[in-house]
C-alpha atoms as a PDB file:
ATOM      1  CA  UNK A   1     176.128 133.836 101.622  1.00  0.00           C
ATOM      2  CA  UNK A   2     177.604 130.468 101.795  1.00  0.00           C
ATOM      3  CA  UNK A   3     176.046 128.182 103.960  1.00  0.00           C
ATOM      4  CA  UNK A   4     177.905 124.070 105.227  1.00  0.00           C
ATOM      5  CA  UNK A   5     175.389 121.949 106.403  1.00  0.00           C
ATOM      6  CA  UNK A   6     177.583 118.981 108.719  1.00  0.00           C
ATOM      7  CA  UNK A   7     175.454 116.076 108.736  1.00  0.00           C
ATOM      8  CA  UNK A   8     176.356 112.459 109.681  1.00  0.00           C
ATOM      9  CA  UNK A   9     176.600 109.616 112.402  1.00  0.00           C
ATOM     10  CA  UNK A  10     176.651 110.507 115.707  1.00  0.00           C
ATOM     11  CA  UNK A  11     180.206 109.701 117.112  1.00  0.00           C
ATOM     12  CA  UNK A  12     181.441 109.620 113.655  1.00  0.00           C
ATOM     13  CA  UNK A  13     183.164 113.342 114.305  1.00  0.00           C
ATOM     14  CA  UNK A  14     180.468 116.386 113.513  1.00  0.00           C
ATOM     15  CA  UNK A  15     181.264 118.411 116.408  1.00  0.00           C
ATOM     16  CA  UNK A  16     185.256 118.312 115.711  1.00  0.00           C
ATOM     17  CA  UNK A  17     184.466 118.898 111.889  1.00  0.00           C
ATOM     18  CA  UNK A  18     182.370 122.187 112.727  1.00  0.00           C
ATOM     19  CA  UNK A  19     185.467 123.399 115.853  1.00  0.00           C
ATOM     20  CA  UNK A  20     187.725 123.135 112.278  1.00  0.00           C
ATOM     21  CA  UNK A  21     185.400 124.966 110.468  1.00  0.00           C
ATOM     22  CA  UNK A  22     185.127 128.023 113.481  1.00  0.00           C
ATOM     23  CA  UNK A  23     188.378 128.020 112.865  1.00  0.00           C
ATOM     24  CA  UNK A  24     188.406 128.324 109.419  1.00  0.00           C
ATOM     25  CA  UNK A  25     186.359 131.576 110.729  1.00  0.00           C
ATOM     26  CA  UNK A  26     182.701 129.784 109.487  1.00  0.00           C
ATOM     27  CA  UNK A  27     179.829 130.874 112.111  1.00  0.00           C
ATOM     28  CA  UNK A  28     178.758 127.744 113.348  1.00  0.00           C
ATOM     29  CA  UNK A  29     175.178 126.926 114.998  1.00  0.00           C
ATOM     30  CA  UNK A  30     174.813 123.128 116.522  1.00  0.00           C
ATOM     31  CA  UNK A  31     172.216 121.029 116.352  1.00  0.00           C
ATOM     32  CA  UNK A  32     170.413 123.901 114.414  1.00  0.00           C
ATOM     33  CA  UNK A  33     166.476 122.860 113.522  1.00  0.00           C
ATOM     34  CA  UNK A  34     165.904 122.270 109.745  1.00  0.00           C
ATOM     35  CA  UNK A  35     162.681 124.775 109.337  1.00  0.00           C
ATOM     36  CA  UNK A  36     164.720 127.661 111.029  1.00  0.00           C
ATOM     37  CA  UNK A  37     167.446 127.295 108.406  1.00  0.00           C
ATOM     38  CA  UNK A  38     165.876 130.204 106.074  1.00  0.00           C
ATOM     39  CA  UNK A  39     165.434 132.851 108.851  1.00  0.00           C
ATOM     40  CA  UNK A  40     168.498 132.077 109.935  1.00  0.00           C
ATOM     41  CA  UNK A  41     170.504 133.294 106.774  1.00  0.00           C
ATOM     42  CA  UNK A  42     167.638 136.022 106.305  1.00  0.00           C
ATOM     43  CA  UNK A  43     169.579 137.565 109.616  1.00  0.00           C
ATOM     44  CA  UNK A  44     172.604 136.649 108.891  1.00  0.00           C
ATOM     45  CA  UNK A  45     172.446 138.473 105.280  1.00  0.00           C
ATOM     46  CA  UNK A  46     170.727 141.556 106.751  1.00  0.00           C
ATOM     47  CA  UNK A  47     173.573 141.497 109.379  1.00  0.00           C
ATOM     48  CA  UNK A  48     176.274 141.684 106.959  1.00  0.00           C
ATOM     49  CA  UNK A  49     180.017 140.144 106.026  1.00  0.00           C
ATOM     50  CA  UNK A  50     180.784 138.928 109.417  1.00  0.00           C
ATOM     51  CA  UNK A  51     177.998 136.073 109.309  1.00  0.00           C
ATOM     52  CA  UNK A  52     178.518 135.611 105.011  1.00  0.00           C
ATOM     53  CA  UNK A  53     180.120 132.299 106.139  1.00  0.00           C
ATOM     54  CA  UNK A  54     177.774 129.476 108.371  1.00  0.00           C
ATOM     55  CA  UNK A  55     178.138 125.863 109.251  1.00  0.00           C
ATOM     56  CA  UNK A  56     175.327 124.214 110.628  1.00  0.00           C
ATOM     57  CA  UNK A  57     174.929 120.760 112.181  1.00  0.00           C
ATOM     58  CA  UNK A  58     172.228 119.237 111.557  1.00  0.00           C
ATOM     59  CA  UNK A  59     171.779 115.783 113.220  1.00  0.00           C
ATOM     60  CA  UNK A  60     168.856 112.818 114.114  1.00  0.00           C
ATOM     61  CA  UNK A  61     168.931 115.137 117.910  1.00  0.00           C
ATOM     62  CA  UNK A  62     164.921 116.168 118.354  1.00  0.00           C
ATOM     63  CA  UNK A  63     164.353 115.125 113.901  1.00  0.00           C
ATOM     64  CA  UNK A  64     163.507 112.066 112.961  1.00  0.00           C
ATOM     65  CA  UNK A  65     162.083 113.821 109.413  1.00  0.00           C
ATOM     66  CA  UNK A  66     164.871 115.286 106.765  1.00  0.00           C
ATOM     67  CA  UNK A  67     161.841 116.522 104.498  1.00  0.00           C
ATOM     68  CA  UNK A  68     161.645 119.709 106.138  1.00  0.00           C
ATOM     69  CA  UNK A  69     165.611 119.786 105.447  1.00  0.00           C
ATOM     70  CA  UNK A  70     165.530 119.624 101.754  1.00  0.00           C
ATOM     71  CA  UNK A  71     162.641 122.030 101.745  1.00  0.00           C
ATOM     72  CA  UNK A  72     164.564 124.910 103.812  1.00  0.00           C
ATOM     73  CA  UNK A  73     167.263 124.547 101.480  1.00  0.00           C
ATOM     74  CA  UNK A  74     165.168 125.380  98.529  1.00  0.00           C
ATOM     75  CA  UNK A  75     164.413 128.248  99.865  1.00  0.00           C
ATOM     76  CA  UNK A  76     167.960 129.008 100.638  1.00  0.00           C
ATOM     77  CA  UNK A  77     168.345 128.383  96.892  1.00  0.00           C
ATOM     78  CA  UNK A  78     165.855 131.147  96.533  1.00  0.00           C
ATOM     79  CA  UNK A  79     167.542 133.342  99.065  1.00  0.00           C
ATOM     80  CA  UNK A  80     170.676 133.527  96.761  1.00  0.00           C
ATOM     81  CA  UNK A  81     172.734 131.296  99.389  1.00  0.00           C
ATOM     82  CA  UNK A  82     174.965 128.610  98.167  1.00  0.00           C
ATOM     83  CA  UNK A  83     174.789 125.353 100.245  1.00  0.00           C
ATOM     84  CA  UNK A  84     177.121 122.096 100.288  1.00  0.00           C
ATOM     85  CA  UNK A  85     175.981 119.051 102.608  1.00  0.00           C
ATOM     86  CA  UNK A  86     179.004 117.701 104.202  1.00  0.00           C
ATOM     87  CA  UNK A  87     178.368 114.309 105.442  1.00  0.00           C
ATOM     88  CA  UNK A  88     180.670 112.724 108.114  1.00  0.00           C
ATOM     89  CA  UNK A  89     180.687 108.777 109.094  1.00  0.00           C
ATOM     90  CA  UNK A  90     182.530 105.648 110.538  1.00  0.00           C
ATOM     91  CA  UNK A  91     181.789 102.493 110.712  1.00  0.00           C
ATOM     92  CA  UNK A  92     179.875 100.676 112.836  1.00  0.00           C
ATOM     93  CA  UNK A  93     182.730  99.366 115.126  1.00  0.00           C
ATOM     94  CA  UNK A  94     184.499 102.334 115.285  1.00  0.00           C
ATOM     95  CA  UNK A  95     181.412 104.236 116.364  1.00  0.00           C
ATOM     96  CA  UNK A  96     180.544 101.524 118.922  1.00  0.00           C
ATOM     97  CA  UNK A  97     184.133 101.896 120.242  1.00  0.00           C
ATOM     98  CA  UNK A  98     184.165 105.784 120.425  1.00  0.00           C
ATOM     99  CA  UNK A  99     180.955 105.771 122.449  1.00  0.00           C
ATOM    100  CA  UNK A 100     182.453 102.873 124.849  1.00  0.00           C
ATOM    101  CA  UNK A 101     185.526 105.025 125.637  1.00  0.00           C
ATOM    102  CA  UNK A 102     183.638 108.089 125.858  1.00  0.00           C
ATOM    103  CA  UNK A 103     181.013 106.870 128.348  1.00  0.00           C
ATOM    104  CA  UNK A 104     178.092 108.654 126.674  1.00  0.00           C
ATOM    105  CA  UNK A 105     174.635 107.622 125.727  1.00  0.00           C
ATOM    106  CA  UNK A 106     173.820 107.817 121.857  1.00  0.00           C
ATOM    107  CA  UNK A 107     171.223 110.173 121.149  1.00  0.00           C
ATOM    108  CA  UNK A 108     168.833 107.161 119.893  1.00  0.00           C
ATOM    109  CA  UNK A 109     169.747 104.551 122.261  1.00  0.00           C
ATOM    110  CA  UNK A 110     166.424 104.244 124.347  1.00  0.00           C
ATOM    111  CA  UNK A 111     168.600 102.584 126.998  1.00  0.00           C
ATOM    112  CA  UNK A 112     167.071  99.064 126.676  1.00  0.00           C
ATOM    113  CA  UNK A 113     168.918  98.634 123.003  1.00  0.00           C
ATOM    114  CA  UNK A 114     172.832  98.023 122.009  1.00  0.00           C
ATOM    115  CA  UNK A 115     174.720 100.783 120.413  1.00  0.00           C
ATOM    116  CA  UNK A 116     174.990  98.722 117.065  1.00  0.00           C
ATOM    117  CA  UNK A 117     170.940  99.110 116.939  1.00  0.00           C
ATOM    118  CA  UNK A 118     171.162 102.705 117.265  1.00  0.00           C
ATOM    119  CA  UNK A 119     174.231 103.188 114.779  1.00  0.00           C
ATOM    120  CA  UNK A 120     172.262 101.145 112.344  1.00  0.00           C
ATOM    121  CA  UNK A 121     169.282 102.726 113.117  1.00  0.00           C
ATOM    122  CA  UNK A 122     170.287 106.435 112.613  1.00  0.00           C
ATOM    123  CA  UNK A 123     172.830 104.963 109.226  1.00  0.00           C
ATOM    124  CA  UNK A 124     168.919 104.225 107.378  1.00  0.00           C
ATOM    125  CA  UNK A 125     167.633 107.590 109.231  1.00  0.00           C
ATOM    126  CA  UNK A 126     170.288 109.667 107.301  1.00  0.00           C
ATOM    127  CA  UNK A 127     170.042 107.798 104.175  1.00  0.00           C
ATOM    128  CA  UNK A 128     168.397 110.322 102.534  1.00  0.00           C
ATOM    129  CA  UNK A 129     170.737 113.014 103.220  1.00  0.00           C
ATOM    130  CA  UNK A 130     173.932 111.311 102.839  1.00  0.00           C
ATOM    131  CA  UNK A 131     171.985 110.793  99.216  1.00  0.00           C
ATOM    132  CA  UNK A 132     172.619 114.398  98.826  1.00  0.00           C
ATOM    133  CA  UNK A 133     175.802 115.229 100.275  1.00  0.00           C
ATOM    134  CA  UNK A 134     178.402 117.032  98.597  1.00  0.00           C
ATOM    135  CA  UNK A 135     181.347 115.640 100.292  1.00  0.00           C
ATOM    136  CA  UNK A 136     181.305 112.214 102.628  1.00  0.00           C
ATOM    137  CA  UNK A 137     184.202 112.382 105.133  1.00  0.00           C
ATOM    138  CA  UNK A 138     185.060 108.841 106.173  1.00  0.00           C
ATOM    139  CA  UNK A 139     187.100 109.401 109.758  1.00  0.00           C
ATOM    140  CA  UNK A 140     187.412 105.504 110.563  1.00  0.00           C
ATOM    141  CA  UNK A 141     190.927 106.009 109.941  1.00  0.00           C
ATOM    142  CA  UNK A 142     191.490 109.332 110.752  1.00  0.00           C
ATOM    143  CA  UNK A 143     193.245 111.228 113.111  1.00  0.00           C
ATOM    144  CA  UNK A 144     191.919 115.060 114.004  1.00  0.00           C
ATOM    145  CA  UNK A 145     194.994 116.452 111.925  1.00  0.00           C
ATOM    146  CA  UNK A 146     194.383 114.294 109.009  1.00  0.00           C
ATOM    147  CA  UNK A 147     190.123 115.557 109.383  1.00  0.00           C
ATOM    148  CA  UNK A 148     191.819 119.504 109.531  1.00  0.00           C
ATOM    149  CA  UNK A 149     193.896 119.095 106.340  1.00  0.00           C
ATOM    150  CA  UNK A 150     190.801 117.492 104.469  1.00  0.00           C
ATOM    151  CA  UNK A 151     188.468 120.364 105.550  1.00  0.00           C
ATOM    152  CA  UNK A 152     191.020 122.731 104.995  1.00  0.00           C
ATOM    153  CA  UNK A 153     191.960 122.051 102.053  1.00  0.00           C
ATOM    154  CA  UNK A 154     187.793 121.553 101.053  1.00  0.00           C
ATOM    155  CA  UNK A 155     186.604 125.143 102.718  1.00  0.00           C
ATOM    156  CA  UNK A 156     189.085 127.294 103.551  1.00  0.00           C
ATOM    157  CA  UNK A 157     189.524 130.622 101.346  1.00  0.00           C
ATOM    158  CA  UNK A 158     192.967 131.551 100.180  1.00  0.00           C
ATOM    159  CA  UNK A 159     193.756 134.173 103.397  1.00  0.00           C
ATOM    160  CA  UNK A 160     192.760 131.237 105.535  1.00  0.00           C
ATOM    161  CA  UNK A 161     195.620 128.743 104.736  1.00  0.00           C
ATOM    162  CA  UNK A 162     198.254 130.869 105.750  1.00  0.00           C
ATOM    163  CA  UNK A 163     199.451 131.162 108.868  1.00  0.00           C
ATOM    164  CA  UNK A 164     198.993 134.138 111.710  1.00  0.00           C
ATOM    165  CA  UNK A 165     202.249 134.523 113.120  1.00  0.00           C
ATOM    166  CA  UNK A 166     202.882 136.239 116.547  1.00  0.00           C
ATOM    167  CA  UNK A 167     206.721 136.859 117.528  1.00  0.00           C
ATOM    168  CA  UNK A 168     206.790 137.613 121.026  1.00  0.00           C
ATOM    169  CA  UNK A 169     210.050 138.768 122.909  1.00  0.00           C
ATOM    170  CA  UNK A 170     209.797 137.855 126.769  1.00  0.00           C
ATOM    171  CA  UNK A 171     212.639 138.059 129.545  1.00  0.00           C
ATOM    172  CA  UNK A 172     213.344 134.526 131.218  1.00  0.00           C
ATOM    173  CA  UNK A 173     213.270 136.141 134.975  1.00  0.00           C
ATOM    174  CA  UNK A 174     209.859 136.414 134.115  1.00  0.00           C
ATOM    175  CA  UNK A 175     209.127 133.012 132.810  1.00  0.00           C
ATOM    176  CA  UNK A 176     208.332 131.244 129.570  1.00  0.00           C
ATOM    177  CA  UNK A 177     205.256 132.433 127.613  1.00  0.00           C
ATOM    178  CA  UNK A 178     202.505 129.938 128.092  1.00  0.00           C
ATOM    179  CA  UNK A 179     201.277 130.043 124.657  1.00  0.00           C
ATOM    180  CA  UNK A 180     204.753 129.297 123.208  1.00  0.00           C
ATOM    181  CA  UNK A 181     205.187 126.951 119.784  1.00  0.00           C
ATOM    182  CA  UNK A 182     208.723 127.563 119.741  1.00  0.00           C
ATOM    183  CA  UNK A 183     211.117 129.254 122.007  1.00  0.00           C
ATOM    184  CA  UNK A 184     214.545 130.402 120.787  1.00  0.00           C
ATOM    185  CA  UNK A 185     217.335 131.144 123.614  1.00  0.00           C
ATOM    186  CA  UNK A 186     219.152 134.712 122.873  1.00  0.00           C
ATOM    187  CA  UNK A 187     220.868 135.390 125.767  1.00  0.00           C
ATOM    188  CA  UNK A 188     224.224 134.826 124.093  1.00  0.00           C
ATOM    189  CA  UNK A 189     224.285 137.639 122.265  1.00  0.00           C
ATOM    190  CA  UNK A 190     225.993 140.749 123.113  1.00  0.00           C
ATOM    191  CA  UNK A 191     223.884 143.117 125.868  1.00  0.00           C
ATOM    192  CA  UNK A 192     223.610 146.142 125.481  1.00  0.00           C
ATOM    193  CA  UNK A 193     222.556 146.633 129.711  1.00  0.00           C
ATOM    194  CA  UNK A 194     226.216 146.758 130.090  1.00  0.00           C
ATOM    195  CA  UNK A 195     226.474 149.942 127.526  1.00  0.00           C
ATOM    196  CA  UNK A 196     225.281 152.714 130.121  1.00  0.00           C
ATOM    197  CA  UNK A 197     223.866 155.028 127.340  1.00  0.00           C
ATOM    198  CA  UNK A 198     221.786 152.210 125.929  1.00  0.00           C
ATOM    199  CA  UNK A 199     220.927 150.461 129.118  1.00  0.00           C
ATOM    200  CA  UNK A 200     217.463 152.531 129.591  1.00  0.00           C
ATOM    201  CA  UNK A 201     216.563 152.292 126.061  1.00  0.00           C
ATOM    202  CA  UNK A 202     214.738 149.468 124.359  1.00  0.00           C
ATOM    203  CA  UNK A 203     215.053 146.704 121.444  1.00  0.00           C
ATOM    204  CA  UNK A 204     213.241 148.738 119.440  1.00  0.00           C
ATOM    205  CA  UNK A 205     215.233 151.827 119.651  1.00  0.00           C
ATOM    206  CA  UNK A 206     217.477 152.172 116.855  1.00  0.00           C
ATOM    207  CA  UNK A 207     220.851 152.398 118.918  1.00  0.00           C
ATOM    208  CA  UNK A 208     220.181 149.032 120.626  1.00  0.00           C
ATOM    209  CA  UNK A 209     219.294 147.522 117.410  1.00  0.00           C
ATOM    210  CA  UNK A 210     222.075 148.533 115.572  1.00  0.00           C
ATOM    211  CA  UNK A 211     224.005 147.335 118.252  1.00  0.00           C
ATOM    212  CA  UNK A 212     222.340 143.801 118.534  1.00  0.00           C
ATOM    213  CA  UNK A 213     222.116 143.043 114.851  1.00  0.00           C
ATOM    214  CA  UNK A 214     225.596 144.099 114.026  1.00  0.00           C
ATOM    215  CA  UNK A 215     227.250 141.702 115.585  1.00  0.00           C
ATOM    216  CA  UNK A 216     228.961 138.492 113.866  1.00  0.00           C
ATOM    217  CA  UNK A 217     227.384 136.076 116.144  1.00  0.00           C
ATOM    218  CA  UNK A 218     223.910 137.815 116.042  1.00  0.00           C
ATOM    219  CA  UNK A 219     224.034 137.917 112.236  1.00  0.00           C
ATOM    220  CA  UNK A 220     224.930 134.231 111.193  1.00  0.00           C
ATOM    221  CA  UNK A 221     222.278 133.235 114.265  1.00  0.00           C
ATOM    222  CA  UNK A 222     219.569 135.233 112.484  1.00  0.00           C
ATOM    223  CA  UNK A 223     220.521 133.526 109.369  1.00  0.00           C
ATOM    224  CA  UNK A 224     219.707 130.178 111.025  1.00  0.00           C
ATOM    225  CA  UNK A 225     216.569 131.217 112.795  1.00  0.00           C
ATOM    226  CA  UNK A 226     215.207 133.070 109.498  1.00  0.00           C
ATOM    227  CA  UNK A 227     216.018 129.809 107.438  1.00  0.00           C
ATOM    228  CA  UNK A 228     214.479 127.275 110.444  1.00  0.00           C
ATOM    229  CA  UNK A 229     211.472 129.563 110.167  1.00  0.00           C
ATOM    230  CA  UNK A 230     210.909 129.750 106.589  1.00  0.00           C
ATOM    231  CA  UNK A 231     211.293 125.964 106.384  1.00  0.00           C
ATOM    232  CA  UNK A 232     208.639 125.446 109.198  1.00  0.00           C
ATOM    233  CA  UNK A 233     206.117 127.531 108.050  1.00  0.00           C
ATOM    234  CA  UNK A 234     204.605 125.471 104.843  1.00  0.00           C
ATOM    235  CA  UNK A 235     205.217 122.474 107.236  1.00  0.00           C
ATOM    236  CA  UNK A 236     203.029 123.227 109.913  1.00  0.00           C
ATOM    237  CA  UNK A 237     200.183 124.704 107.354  1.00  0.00           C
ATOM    238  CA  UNK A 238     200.187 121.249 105.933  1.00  0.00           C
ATOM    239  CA  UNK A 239     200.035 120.053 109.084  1.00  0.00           C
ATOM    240  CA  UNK A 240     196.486 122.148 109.725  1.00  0.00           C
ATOM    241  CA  UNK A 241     197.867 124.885 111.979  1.00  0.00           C
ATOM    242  CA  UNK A 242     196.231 128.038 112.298  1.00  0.00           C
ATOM    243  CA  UNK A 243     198.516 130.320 114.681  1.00  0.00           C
ATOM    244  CA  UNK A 244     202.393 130.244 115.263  1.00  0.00           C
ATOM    245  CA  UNK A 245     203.345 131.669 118.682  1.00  0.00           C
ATOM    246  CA  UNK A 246     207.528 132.321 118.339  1.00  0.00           C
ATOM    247  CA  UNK A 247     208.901 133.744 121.239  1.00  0.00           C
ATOM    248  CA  UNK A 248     212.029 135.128 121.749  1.00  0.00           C
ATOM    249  CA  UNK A 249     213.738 135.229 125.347  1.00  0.00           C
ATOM    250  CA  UNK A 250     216.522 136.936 126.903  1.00  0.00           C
ATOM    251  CA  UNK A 251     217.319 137.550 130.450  1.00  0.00           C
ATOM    252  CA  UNK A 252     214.804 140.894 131.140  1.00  0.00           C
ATOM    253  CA  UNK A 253     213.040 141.232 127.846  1.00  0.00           C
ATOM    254  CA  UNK A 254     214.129 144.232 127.200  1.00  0.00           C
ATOM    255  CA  UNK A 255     216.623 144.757 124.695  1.00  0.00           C
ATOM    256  CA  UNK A 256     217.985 141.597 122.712  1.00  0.00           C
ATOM    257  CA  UNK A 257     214.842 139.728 122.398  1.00  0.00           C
ATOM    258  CA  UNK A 258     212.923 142.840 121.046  1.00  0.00           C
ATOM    259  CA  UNK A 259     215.434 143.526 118.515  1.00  0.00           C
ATOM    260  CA  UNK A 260     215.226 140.265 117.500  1.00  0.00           C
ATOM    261  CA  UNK A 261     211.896 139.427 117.483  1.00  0.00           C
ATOM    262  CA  UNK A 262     211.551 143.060 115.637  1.00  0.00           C
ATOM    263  CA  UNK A 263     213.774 141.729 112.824  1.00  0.00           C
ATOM    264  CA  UNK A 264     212.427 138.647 112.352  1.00  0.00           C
ATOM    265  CA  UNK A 265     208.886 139.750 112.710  1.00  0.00           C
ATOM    266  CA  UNK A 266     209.912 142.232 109.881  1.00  0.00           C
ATOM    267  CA  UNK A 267     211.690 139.547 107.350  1.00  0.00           C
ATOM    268  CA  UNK A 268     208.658 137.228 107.622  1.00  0.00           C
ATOM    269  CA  UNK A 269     206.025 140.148 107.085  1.00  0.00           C
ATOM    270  CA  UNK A 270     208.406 141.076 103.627  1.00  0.00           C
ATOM    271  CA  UNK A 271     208.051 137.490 102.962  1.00  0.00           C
ATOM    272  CA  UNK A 272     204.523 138.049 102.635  1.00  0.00           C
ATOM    273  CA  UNK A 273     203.473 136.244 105.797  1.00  0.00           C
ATOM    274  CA  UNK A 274     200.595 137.633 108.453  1.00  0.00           C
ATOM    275  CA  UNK A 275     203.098 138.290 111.076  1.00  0.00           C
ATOM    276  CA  UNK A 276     202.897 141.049 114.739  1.00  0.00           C
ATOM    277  CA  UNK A 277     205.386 141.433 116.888  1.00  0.00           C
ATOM    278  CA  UNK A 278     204.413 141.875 120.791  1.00  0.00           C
ATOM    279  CA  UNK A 279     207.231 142.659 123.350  1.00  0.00           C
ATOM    280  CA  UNK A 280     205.439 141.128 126.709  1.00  0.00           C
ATOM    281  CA  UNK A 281     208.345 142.421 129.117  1.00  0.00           C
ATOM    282  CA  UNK A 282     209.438 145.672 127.374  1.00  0.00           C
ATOM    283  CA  UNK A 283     207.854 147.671 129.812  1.00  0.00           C
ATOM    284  CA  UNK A 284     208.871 145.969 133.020  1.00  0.00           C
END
C-alpha cells in the first residue's frame, strides 16, 4: 500500500493538493487524526486494490503534537506500507492575503491575534514535520495548473497521465453538450436523411458510414480534425488535464456525427489512447 501524507500551512494549498491527488485516483481522508493512521491502512489492505492508494491530510486542526505522527508511521513501516510526507507552504504574505480574500478564520487564530501570529505560529508547529518531508511544494507563485503538473508529474502512475477521451456525437436541435471541451460543426457534410433507404438507419450502420466517410470533403476534414486532435492531446496532458469531452454535432444526431465521432473515436483508440464513443441523440 502506498500511503501520501499532505502536510503544511494552512492557506498554503492542502485541500487543492489532495482534490489533484483524488484525481490522480488516490483515496483521500482530510484532516485524518495521526494515531488512527495504522488502522486505517489495516482496512484499507484487508479491503483490497481499490484503497492500495491513500492521501491523508494531516494538519495543526484538533493536534498541536506531531509525536504521535512519526510514531503511526513506524508502524506503517511495519505494516509493509510505503509513506512520502508531502509538505505544502507560502509565505507569510501570501497566506495573510489568501485568508483576507477568502474571509475565513485560520484554524489557530484565537480571534484576539493577527493572522501573521497564527501563520508564524503554526510555521514553528510544523517544523518538525516539514523536517521530514519528502517533497516541499512552494505555491507562492503558483497557479492551480502549475500545482497539477508538479503533483502529476510527482504521483501519478503511468495509466494516469494519459488522457480519458470521450467522443460524443449530439444533434444541434437538441443543444450543445454541457460537458463539451471542444465542439466540431459537421453539418456540411453530405446527409444521408435525404437518401430514403438510409434515412432510418444510423451513423453506425455500415451503409451510412460508407456513405459519410467516402466523400472528398468528409475525408480531407477528417484529416484536419485527426491531426488538430493528435496535436492537442500531449498539450492538454501537460497542461494537467484528466478528461477530454469532443463532441461532434450535426443537425439530429443521428447519422453524420455518429459516423464521425465513430471514426475518430476508432483512430485515437489505434493510436493507443483511452478513448469511448457515446452517441447522446442516436436514439431520438
Amino acid at each position: 500500500m502506498e500511503v501520501v501524507v499532505i502536510s503544511g500551512l494552512s492557506g498554503a494549498g492542502k485541500s487543492c493538493a489532495a482534490a489533484i491527488m483524488e484525481d490522480l485516483n488516490y483515496y483521500c481522508v482530510d484532516n485524518m487524526p495521526t494515531s488512527l493512521i495504522p488502522r486505517f491502512a489495516e482496512i484499507c489492505m484487508a479491503a483490497g486494490e481499490e484503497f492500495n492508494r491513500s492521501a491523508l491530510v494531516v494538519d495543526t486542526r484538533g493536534q498541536h503534537n506531531f509525536d504521535k505522527l512519526f510514531s503511526s508511521l513506524d508502524e506503517l513501516e511495519k505494516l509493509g506500507c510505503k509513506y512520502k510526507i508531502l509538505f505544502i507552504e507560502a509565505d507569510s504574505d501570501t497566506i495573510v492575503k489568501r485568508y483576507k480574500e477568502t474571509r475565513r478564520r485560520h484554524p489557530l487564530d484565537p480571534g484576539n491575534r493577527s493572522i501573521s501570529d497564527a501563520v508564524a505560529r503554526e510555521s514553528l508547529l510544523l517544523e518538525p514535520v516539514r523536517k521530514r518531508a519528502d517533497r516541499i511544494i512552494d505555491t507562492t507563485k503558483l497557479t492551480l495548473g502549475m500545482l497539477q503538473r508538479i503533483l502529476s508529474n510527482e504521483f501519478a502512475g503511468t495509466a494516469n497521465k494519459s488522457l480519458q477521451i470521450t467522443v460524443e456525437s449530439f444533434g444541434f436541435k437538441h443543444g450543445i453538450p454541457i460537458d463539451a471541451d471542444l465542439v466540431f460543426d459537421v453539418r456540411f457534410l453530405p446527409n444521408p436523411y435525404y437518401v430514403n433507404e438510409l434515412r432510418h438507419m444510423r451513423g453506425y450502420n455500415k451503409p451510412v458510414s460508407d456513405y459519410v466517410l467516402n466523400s472528398p470533403n468528409t475525408q480531407q476534414f477528417l484529416g484536419h480534425l485527426k491531426s488538430l486532435i493528435e496535436y492537442l492531446i500531449p498539450n492538454y496532458t501537460e497542461e494537467g488535464k484528466y478528461s477530454l469531452v469532443i463532441c461532434i454535432g450535426c443537425t439530429g444526431g443521428h447519422h453524420r456525427s455518429v459516423a464521425i465521432a465513430e471514426e475518430l473515436c476508432s483512430h485515437l483508440t489505434a493510436l493507443g489512447h483511452k478513448a469511448e464513443c457515446y452517441h447522446r441523440d442516436a436514439d431520438k
